[in-house]
C-alpha atoms as a PDB file:
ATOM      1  CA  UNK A   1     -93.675  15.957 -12.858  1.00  0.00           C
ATOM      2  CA  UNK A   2     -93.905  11.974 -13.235  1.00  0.00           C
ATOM      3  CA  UNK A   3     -95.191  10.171 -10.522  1.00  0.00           C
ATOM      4  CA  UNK A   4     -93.099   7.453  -9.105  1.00  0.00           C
ATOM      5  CA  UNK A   5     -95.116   3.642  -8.912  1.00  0.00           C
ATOM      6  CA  UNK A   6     -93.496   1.685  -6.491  1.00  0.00           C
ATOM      7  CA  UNK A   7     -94.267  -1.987  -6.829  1.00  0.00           C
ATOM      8  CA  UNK A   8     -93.470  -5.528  -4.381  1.00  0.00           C
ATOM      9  CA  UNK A   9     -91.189  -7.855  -7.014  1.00  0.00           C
ATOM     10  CA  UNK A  10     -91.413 -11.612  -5.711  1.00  0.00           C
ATOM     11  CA  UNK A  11     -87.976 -13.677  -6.929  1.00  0.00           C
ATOM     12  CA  UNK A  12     -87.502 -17.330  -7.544  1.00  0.00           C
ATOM     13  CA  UNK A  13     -85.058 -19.884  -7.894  1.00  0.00           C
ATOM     14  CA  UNK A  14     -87.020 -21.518 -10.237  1.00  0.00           C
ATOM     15  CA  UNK A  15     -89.664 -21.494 -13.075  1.00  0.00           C
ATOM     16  CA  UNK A  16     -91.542 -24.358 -11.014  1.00  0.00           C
ATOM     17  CA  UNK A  17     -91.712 -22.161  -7.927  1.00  0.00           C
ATOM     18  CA  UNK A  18     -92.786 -19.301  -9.862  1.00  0.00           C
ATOM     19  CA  UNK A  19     -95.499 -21.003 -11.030  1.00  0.00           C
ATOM     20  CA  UNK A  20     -96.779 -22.066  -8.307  1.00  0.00           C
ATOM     21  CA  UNK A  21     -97.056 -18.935  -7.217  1.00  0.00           C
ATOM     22  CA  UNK A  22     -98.898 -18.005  -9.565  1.00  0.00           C
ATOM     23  CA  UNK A  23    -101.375 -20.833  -9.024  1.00  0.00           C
ATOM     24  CA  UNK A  24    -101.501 -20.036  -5.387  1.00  0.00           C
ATOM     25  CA  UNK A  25    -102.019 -16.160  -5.300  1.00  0.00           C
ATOM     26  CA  UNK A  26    -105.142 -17.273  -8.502  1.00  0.00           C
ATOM     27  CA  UNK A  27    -106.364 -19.753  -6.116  1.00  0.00           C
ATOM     28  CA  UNK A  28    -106.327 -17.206  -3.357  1.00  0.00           C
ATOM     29  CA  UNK A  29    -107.516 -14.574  -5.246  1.00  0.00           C
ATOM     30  CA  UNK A  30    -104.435 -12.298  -4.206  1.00  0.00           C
ATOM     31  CA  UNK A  31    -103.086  -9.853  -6.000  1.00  0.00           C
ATOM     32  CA  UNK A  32    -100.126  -9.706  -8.987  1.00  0.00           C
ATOM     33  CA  UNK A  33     -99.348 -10.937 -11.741  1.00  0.00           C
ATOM     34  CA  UNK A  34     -95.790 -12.524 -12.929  1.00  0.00           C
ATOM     35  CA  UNK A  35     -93.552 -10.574 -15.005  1.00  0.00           C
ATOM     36  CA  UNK A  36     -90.099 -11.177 -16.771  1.00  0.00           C
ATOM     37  CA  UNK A  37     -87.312 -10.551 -13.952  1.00  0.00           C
ATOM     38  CA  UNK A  38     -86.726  -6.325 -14.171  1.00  0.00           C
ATOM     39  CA  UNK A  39     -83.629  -5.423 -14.784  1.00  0.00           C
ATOM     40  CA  UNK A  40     -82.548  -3.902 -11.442  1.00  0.00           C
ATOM     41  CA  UNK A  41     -82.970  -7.190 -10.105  1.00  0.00           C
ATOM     42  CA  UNK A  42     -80.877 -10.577 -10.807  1.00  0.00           C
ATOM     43  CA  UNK A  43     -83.125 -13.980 -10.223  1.00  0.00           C
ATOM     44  CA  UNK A  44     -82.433 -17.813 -10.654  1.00  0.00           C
ATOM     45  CA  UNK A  45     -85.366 -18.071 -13.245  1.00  0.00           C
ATOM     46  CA  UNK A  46     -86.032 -14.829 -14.860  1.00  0.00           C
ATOM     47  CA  UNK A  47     -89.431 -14.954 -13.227  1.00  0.00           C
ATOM     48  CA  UNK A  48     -91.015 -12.844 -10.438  1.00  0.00           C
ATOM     49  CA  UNK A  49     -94.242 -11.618  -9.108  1.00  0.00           C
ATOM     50  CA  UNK A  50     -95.054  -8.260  -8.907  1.00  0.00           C
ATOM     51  CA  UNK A  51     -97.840  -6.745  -6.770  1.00  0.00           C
ATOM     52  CA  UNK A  52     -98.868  -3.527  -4.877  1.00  0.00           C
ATOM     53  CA  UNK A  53     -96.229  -3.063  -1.785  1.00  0.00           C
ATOM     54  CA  UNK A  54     -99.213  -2.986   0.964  1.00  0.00           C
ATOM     55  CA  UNK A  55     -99.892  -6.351  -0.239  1.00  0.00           C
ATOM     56  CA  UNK A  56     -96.323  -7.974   0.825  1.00  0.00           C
ATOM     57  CA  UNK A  57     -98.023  -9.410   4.087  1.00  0.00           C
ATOM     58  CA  UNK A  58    -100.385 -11.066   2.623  1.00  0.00           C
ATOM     59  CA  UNK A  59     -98.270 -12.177  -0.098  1.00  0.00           C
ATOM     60  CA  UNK A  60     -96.195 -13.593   2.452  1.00  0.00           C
ATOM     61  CA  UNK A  61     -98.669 -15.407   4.639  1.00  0.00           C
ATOM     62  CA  UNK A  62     -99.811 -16.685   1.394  1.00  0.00           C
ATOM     63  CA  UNK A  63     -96.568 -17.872   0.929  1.00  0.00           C
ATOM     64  CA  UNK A  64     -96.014 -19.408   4.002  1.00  0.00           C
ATOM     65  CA  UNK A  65     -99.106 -21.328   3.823  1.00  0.00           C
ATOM     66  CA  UNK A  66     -98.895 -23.034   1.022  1.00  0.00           C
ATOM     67  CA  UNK A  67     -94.831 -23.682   0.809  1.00  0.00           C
ATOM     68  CA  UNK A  68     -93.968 -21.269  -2.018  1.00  0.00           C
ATOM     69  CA  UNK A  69     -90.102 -20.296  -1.276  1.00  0.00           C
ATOM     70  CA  UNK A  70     -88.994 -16.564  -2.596  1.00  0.00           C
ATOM     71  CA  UNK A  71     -85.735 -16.444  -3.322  1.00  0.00           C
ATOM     72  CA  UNK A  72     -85.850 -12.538  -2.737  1.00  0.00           C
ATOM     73  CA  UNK A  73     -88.687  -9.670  -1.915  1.00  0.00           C
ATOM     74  CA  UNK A  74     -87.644  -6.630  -3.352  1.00  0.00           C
ATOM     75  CA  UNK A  75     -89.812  -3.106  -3.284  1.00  0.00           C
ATOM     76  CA  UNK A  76     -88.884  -0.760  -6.887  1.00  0.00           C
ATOM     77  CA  UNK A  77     -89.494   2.453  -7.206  1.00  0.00           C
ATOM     78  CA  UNK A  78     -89.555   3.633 -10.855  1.00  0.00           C
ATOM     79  CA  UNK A  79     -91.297   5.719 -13.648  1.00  0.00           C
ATOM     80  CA  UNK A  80     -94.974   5.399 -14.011  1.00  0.00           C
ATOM     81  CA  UNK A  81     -95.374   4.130 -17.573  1.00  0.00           C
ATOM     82  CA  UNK A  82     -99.590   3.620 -17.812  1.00  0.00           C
ATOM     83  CA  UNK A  83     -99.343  -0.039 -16.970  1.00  0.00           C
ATOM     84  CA  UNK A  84    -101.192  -1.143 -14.189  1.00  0.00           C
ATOM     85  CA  UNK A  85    -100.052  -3.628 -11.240  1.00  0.00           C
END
């Protein structure tokens, strides 16, 4: 049977938020990575950040903190592939 990887996807408006993000969460040393928009999902940029789902409050503090704006928090549940969060 395959096991199911659920996994936090972070939406932005924009590239320039998105990478900001990504400069945050590195400065923080948080968890994630960005990753091309999945499918499931529709974004403003075609960016998001993706991360373990027990991580979305600190994601979010993080967030708040630093004035990075999501445009949408979504958790996915899909087919584990071999590729790590």
């Amino acid at each position: 049977m395959r096991q199911k990887l659920r996994r936090l996807i972070i939406t932005f408006a924009t590239t320039a938020m998105a990478l900001k993000m990504e400069k945050v969460c590195h400065a923080y040393k948080a968890p994630g990575r960005l990753i091309p928009v999945p499918r499931e999902i529709t974004a403003g940029c075609g960016l998001a950040w993706m991360a373990a789902p027990e991580e979305k409050e600190q994601l979010e503090h993080i967030m708040q903190i630093d004035g990075v704006i999501p445009q949408e928090i979504h958790v996915l549940e899909g087919k584990k592939n071999g590729n790590s969060i």
